[in-house]
N, C-alpha and C. Protein backbone atom coordinates (compact mmCIF):
# COMPACT_ATOMS: atom_id res chain seq x y z
N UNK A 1 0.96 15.44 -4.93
CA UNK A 1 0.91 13.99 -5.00
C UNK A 1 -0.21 13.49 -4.09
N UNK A 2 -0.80 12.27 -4.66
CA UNK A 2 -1.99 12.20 -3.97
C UNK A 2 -1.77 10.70 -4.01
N UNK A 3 -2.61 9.74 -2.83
CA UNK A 3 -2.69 8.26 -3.02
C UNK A 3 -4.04 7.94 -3.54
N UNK A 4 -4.28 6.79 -4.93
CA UNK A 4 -5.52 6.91 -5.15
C UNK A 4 -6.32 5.98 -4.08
N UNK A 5 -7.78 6.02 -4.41
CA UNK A 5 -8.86 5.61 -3.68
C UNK A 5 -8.45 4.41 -3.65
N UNK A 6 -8.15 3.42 -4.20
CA UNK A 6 -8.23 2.34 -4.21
C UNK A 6 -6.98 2.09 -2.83
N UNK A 7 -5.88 2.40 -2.84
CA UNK A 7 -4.80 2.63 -2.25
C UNK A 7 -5.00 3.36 -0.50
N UNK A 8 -6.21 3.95 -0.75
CA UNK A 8 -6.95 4.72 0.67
C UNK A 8 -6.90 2.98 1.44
N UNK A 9 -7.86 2.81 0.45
CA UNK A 9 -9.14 1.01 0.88
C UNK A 9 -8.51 0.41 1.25
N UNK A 10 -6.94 0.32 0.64
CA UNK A 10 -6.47 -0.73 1.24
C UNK A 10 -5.54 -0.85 2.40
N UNK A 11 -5.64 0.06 2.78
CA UNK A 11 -5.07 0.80 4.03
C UNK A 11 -5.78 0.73 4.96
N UNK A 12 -7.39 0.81 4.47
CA UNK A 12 -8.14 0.44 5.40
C UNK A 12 -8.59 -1.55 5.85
N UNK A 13 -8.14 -1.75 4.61
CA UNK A 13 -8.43 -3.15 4.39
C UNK A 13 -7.20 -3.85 5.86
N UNK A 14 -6.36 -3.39 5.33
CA UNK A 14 -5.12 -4.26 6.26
C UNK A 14 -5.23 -3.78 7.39
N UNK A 15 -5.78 -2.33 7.64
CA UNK A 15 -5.98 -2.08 9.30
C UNK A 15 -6.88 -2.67 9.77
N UNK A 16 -8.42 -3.13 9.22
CA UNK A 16 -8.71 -4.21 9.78
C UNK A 16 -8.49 -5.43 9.67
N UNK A 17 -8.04 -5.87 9.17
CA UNK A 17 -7.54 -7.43 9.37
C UNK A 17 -6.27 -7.12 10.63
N UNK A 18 -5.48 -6.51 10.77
CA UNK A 18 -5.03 -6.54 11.84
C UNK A 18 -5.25 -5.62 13.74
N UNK A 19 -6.80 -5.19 13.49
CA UNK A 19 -7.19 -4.77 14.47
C UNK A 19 -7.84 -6.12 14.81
N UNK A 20 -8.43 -6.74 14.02
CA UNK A 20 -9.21 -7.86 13.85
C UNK A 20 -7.90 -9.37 14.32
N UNK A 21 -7.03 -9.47 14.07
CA UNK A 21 -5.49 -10.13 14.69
C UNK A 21 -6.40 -11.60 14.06
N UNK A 22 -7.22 -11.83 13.32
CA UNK A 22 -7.70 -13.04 12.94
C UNK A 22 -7.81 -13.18 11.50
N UNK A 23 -8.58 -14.29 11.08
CA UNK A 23 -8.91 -14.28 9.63
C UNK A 23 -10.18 -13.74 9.32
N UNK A 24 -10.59 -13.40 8.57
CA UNK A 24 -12.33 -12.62 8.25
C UNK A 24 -12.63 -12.72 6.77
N UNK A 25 -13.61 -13.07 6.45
CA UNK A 25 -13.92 -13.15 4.92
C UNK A 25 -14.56 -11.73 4.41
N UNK A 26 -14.28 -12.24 3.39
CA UNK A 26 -14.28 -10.56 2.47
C UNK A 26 -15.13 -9.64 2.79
N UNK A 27 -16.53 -10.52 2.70
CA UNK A 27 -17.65 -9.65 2.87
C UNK A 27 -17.75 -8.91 4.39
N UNK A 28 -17.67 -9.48 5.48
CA UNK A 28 -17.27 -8.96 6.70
C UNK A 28 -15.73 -7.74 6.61
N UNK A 29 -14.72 -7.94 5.75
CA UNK A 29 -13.97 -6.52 5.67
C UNK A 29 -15.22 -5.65 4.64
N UNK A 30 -15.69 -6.30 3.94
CA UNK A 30 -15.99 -5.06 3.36
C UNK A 30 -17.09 -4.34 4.08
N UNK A 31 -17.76 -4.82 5.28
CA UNK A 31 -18.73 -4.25 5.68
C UNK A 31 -18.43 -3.60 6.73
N UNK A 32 -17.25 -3.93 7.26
CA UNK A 32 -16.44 -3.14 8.62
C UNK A 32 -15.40 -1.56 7.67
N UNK A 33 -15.23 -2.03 6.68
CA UNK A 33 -14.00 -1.24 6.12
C UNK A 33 -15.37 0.17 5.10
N UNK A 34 -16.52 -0.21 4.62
CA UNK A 34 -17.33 0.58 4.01
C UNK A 34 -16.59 0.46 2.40
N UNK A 35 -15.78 -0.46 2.25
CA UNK A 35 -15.46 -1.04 0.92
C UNK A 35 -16.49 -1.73 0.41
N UNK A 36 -16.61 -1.89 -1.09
CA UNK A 36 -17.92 -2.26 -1.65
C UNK A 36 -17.23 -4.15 -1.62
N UNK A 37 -18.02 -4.95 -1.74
CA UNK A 37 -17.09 -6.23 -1.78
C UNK A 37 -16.15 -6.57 -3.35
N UNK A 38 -17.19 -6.22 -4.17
CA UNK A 38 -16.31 -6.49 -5.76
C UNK A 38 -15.00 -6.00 -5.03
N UNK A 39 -14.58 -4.04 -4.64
CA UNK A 39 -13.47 -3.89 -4.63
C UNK A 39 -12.84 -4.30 -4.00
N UNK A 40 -12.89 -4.75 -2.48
CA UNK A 40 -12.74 -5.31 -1.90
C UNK A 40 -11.87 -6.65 -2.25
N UNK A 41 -12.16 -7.63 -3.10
CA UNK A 41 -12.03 -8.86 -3.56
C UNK A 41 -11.03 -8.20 -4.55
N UNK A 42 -11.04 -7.42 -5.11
CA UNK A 42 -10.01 -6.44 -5.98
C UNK A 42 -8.52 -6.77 -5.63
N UNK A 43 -8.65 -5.54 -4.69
CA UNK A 43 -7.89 -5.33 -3.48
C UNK A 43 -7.00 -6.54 -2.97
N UNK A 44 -7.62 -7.30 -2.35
CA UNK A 44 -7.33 -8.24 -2.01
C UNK A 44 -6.46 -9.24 -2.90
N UNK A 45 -6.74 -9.47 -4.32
CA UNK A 45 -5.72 -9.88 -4.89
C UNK A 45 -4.84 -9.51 -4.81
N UNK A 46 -4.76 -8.21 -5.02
CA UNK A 46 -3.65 -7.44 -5.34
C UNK A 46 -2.58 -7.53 -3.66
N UNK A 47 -3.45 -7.29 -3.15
CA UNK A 47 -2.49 -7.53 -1.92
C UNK A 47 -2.12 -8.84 -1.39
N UNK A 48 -2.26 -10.35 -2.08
CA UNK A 48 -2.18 -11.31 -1.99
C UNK A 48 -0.66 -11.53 -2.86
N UNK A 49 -0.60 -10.97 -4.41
CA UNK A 49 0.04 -11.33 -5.26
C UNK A 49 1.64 -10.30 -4.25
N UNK A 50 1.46 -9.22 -3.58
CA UNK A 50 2.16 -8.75 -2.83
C UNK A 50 3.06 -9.65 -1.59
N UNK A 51 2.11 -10.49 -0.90
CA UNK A 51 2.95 -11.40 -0.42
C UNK A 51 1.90 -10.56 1.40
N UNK A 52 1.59 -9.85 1.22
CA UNK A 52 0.43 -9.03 2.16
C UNK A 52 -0.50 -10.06 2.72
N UNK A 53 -1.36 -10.25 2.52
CA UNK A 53 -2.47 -11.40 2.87
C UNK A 53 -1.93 -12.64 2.23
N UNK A 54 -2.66 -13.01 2.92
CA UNK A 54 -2.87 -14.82 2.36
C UNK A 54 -4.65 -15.02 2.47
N UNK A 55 -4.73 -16.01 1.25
CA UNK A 55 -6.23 -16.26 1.63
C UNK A 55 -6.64 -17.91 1.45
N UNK A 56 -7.35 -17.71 1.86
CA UNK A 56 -7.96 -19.44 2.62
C UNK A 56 -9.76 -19.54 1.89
N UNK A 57 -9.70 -20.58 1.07
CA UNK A 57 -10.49 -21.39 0.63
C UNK A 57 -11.69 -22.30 1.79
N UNK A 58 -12.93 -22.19 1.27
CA UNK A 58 -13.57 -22.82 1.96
C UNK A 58 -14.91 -23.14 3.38
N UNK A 59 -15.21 -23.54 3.69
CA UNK A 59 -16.17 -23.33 4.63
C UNK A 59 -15.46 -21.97 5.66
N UNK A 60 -14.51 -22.47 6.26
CA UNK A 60 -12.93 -21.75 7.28
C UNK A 60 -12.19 -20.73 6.63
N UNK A 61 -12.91 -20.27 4.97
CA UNK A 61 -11.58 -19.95 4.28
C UNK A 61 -12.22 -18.27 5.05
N UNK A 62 -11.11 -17.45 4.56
CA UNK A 62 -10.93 -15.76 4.48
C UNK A 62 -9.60 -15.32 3.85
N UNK A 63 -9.68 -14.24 4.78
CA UNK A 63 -8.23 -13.23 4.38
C UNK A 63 -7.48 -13.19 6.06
N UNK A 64 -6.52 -13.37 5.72
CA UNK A 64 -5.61 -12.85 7.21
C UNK A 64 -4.03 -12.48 6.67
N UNK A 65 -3.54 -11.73 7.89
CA UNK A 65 -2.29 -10.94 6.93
C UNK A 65 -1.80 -12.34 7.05
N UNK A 66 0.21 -12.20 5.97
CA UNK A 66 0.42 -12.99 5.93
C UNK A 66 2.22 -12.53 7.07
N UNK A 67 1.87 -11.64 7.04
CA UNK A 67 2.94 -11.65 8.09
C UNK A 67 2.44 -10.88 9.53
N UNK A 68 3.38 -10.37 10.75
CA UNK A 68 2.87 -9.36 11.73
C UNK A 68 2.57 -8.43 11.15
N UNK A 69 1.43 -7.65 11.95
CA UNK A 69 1.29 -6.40 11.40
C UNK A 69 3.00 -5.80 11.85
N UNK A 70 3.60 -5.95 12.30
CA UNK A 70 4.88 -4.66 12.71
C UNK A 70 5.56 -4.74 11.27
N UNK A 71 5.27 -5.72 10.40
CA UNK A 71 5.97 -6.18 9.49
C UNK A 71 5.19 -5.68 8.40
N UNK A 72 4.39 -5.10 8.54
CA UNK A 72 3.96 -4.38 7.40
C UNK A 72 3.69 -3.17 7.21
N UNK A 73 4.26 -2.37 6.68
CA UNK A 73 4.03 -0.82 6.54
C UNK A 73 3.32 -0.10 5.38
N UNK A 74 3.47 1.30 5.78
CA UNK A 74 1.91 1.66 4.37
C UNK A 74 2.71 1.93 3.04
N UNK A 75 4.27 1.80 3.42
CA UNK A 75 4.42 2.01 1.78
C UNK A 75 4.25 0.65 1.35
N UNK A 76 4.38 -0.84 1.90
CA UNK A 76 4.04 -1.75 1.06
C UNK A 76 2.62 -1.77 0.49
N UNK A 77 1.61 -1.29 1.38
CA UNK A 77 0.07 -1.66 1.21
C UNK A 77 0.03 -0.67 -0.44
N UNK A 78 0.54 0.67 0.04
CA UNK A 78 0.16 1.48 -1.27
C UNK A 78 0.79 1.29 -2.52
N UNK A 79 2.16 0.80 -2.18
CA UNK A 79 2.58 0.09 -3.75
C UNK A 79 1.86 -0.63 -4.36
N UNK A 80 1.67 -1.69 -3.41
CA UNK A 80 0.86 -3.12 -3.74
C UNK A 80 -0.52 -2.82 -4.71
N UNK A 81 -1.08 -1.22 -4.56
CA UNK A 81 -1.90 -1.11 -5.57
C UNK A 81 -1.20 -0.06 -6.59
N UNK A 82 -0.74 0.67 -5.75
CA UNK A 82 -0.47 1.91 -6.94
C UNK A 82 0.90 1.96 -7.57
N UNK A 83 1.44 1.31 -7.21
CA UNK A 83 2.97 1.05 -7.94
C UNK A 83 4.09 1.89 -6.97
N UNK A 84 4.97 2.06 -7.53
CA UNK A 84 6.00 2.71 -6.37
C UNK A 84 5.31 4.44 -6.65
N UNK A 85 6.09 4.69 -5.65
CA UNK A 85 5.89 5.80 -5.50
C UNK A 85 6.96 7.13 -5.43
N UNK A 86 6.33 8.00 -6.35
CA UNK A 86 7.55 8.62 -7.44
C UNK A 86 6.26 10.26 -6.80
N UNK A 87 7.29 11.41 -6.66
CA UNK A 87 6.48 12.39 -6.59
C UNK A 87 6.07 12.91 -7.95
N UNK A 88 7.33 12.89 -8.84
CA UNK A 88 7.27 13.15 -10.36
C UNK A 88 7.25 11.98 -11.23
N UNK A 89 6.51 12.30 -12.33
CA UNK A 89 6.33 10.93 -13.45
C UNK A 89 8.04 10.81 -14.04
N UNK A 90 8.65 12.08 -13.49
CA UNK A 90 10.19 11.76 -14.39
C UNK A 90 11.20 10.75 -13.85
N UNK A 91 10.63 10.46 -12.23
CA UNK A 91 11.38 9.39 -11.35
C UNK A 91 11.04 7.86 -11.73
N UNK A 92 10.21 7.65 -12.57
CA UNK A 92 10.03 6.48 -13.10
C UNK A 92 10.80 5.52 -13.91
N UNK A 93 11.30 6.64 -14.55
CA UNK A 93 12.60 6.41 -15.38
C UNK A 93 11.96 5.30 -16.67
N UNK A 94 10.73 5.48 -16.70
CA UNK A 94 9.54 5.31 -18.13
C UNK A 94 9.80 6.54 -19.00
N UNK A 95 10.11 7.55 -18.62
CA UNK A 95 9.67 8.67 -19.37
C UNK A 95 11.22 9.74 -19.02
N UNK A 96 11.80 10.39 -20.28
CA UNK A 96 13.11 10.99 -19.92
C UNK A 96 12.74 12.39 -19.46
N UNK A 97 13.70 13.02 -18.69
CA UNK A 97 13.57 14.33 -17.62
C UNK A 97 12.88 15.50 -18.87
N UNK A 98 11.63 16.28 -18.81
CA UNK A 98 11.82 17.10 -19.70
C UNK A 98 12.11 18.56 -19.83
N UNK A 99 13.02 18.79 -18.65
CA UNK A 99 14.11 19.76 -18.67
C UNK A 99 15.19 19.77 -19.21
N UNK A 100 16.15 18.38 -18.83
CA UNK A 100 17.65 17.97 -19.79
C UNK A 100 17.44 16.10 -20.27
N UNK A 101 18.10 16.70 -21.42
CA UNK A 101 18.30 15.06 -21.68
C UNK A 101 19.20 14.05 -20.36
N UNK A 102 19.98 14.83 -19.34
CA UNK A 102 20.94 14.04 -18.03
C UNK A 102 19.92 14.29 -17.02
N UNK A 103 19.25 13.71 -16.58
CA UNK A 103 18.85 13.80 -15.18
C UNK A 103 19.84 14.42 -14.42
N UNK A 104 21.13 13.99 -14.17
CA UNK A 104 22.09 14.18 -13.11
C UNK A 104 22.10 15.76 -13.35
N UNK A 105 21.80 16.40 -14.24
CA UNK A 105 21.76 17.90 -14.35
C UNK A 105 20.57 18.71 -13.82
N UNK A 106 19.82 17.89 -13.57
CA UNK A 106 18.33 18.48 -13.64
C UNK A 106 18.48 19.15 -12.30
N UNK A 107 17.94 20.05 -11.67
CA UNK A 107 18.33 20.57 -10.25
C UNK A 107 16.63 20.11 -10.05
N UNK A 108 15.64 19.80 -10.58
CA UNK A 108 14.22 19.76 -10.38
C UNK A 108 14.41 18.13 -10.37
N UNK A 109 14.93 17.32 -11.09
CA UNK A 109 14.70 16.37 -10.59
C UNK A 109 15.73 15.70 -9.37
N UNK A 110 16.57 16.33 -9.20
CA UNK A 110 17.47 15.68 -7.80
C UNK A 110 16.30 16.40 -6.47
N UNK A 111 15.70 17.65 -6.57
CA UNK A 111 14.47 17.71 -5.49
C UNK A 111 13.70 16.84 -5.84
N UNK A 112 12.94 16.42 -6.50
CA UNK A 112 11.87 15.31 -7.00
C UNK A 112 12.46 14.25 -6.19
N UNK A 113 13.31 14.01 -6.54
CA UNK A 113 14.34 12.53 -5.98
C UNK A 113 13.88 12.37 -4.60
N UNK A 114 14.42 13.69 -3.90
CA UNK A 114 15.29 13.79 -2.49
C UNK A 114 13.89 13.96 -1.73
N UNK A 115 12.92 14.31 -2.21
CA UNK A 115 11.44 14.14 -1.83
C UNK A 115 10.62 12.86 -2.02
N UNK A 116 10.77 11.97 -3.13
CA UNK A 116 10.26 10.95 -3.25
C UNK A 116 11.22 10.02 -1.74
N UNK A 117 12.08 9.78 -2.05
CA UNK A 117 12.96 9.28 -0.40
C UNK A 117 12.00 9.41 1.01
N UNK A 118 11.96 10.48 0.83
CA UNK A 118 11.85 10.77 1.90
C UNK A 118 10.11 10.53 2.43
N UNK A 119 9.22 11.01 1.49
CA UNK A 119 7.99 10.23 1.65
C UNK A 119 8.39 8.84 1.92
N UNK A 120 9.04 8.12 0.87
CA UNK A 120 8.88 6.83 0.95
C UNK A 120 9.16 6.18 2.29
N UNK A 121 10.68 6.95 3.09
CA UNK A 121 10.92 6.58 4.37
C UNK A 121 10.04 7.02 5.11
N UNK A 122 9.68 7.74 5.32
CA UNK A 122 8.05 7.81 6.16
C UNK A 122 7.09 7.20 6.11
N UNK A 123 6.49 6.90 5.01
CA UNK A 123 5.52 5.46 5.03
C UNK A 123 5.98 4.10 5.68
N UNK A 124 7.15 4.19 5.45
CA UNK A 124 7.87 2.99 5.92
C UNK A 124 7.72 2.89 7.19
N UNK A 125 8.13 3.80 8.22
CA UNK A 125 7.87 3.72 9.58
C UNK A 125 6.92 3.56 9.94
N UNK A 126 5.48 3.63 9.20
CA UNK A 126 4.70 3.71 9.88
C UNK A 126 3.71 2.26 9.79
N UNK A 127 3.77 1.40 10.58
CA UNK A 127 3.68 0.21 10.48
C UNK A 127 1.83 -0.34 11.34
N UNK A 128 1.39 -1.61 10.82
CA UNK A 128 0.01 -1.56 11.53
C UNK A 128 -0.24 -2.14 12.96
N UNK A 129 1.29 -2.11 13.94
CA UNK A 129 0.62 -2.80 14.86
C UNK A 129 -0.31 -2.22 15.48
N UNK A 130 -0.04 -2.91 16.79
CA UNK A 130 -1.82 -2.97 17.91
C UNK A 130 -1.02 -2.29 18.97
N UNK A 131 -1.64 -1.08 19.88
CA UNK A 131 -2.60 -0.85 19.48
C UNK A 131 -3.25 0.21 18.31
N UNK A 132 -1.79 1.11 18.56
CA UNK A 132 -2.50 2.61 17.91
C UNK A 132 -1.76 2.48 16.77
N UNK A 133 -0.91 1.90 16.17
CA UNK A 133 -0.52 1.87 15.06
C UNK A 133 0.63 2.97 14.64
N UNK A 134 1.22 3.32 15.96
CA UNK A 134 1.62 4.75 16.21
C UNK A 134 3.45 3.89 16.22
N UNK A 135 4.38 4.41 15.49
CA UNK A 135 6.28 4.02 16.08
C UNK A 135 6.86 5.05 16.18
C-alpha cells in the first residue's frame, strides 16, 4: 500500500501552513512546499471541501488551517485526497471479496481489515502540531 503523490503534497501543504501558524497564499506554499501552484490550488480545494483549510479572498486573502494543527491528523489530510483508506480494494465494499461470496469467511479479508485499523489508528495519532509534530 502506498499514499499517492498528490496525498505526499498535501501533507506537505498542511505542514506548512502550520509551521507557518498564519495565513499564506498559494503561490508562497507552493514555493516553500516545491508543489507546482496549479497543484497546489488542486490540493487546496480539496482540502477546503474537507473542512481542512479555509481560504480567504482578496488583497489579505490566502489559505490558513481551519482548525489547530493538534486537531488535525494525517489520516484526515490523506483521505481528503485519496479517499479512505483500505489496504485491500475488497475493504471498500465497491467490489465483493474474491475468495468467498461472505466476507465474514474470508480469513484474508478479516487480516486486510485488522490491518487497515490499524494503519488508520496510526495516522490518526499523528497530528501537525508545533514543534516537532511528534505525540
Amino acid at each position: 500500500m502506498r499514499i499517492t503523490q498528490e496525498a505526499d503534497y498535501a501533507v506537505r501543504i498542511i505542514d506548512c501552513l502550520a509551521t507557518a501558524g498564519t495565513r499564506m497564499d498559494a503561490r508562497t506554499v507552493s514555493e516553500k512546499t516545491g508543489v507546482t501552484l496549479r497543484f497546489t490550488l488542486k490540493i487546496f480545494r480539496k482540502l477546503g471541501q474537507a473542512g481542512i483549510v479555509r481560504s480567504f479572498k482578496g488583497v489579505q486573502g490566502g489559505y490558513e488551517l481551519a482548525r489547530d494543527p493538534d486537531e488535525i491528523n494525517l489520516r484526515q489530510v490523506i483521505e481528503a485526497v485519496d479517499g479512505p483508506i483500505n489496504i485491500n480494494r475488497c475493504m471498500t465494499g465497491s467490489l465483493p471479496c474474491a475468495l468467498l461470496e461472505d466476507t465474514r469467511l474470508c480469513y484474508y479479508h478479516t487480516v486486510f481489515n485488522e490491518l487497515s485499523k490499524t494503519i488508520q489508528e496510526k495516522l490518526e495519532s499523528v497530528t501537525f502540531r508545533s514543534p516537532n509534530r511528534v505525540t
